[in-house]
Protein backbone atom coordinates (compact mmCIF):
# COMPACT_ATOMS: atom_id res chain seq x y z
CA UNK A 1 0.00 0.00 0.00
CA UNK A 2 1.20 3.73 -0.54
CA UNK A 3 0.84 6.23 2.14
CA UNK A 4 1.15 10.29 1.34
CA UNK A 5 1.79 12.04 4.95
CA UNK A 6 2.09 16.28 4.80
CA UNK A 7 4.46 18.30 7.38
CA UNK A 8 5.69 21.41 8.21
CA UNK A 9 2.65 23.26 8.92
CA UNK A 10 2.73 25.56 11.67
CA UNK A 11 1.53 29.22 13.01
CA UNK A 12 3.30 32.27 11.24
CA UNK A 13 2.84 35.99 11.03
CA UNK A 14 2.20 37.46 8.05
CA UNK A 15 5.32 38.17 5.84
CA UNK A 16 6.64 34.90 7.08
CA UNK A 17 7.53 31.72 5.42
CA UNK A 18 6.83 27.92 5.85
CA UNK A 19 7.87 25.15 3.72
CA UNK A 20 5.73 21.94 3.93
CA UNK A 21 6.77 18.30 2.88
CA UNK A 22 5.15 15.23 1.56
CA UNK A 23 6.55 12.23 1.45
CA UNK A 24 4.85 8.87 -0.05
CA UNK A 25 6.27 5.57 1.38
CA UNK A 26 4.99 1.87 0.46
CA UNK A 27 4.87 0.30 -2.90
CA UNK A 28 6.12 2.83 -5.02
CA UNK A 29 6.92 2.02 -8.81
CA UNK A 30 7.16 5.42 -9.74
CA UNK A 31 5.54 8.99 -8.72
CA UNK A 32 4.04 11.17 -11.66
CA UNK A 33 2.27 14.19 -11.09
CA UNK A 34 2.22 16.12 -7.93
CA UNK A 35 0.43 18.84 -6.34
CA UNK A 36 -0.97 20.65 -3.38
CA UNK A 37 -4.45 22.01 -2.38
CA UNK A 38 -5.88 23.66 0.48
CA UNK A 39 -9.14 24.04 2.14
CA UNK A 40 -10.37 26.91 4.22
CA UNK A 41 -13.81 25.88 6.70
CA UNK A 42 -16.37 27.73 4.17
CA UNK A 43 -14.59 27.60 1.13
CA UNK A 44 -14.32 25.03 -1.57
CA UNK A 45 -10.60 23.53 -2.13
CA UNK A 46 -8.13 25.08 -3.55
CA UNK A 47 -5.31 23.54 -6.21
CA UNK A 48 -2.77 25.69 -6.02
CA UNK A 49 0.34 24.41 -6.75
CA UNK A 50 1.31 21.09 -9.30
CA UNK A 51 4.59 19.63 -10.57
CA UNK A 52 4.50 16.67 -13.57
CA UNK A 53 7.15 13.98 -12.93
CA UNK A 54 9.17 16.41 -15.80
CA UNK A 55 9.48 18.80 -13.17
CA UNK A 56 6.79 21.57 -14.84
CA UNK A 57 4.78 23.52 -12.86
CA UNK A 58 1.74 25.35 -12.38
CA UNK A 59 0.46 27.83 -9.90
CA UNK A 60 -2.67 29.72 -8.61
CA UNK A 61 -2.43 33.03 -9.15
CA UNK A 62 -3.06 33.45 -6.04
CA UNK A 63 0.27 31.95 -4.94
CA UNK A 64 2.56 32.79 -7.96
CA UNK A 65 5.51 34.34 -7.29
CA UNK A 66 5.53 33.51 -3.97
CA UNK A 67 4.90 29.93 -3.60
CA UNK A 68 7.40 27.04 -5.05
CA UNK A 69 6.41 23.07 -5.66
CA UNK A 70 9.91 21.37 -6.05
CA UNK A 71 10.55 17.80 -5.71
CA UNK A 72 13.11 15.07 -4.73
CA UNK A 73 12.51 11.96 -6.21
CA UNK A 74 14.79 9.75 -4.06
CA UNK A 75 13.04 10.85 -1.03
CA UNK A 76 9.85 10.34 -3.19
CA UNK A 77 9.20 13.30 -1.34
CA UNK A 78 7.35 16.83 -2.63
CA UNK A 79 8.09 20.52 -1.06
CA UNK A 80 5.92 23.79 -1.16
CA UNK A 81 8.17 26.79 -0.17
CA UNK A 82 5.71 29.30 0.92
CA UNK A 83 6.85 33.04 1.29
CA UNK A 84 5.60 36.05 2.00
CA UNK A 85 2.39 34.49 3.71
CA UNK A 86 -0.60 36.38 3.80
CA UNK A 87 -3.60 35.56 6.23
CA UNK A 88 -5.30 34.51 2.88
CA UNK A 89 -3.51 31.82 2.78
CA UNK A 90 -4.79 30.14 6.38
CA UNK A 91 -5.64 27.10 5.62
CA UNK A 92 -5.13 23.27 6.05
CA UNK A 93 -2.39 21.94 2.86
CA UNK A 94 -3.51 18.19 1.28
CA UNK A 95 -0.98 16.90 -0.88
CA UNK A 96 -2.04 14.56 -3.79
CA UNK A 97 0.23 12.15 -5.93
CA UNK A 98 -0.42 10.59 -8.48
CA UNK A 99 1.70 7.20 -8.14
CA UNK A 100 2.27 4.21 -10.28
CA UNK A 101 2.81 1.42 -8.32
CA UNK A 102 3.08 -1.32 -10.85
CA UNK A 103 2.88 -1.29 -14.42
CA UNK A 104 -0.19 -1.09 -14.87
CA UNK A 105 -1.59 0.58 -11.98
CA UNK A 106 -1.68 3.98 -11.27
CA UNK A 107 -3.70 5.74 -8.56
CA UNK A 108 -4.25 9.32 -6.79
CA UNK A 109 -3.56 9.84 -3.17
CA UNK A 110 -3.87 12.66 -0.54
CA UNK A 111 -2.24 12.59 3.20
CA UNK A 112 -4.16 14.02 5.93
CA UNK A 113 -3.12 17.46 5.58
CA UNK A 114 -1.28 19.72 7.47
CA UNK A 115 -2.30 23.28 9.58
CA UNK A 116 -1.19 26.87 8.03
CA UNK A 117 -2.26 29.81 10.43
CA UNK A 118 -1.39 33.04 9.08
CA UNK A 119 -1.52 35.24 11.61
CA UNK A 120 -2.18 39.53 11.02
């Protein structure tokens, strides 16, 4: 079985920076795509960061320019550097991968997220 677990969350003033992690452990053939999302009580979920196994990206504008998705493969593990934080951006940070773990079998996964508090 594959198991996505997020870190790094934490409570911040505005201005500050976090970076979260997500690693993905188990039966692991090879991890595609990757991305984060984040859901605020009241508001639908956000995708806001993705990286393809190629290492492209994508970004809400919300978070461009001040957010980074990088990744290290080895680790199997997925970063979001997040600067200049804004009390917008309070919220709780899923990450998803998309994972191959045979052949022929590839599925999505999410961890249990991970706490951002922004504060003003």
């Amino acid at each position: 079985q594959v198991q996505v677990v997020e870190s790094g969350g934490g409570l911040v003033q505005a201005g500050g920076s976090l970076r979260l992690s997500c690693a993905a452990s188990g039966t692991i053939f090879r991890i595609r795509d990757m991305a984060w999302t984040r859901q605020t009580p009241g508001k639908q979920r956000e995708l806001i960061a993705q990286i393809t196994s190629g290492g492209s990206t994508n970004y809400a504008d919300s978070v461009k320019g001040r957010f980074t998705i990088s990744r290290d493969n080895a680790k199997n593990t997925v970063y979001l550097q997040m600067n200049s934080l804004k009390p917008e951006d309070t919220a709780v940070y899923y990450c998803n991968a998309r994972i191959q773990s045979t052949n022929l079998v590839i599925d999505d996964y999410w961890g249990q997220g991970t706490q951002v508090t922004v504060s003003s």
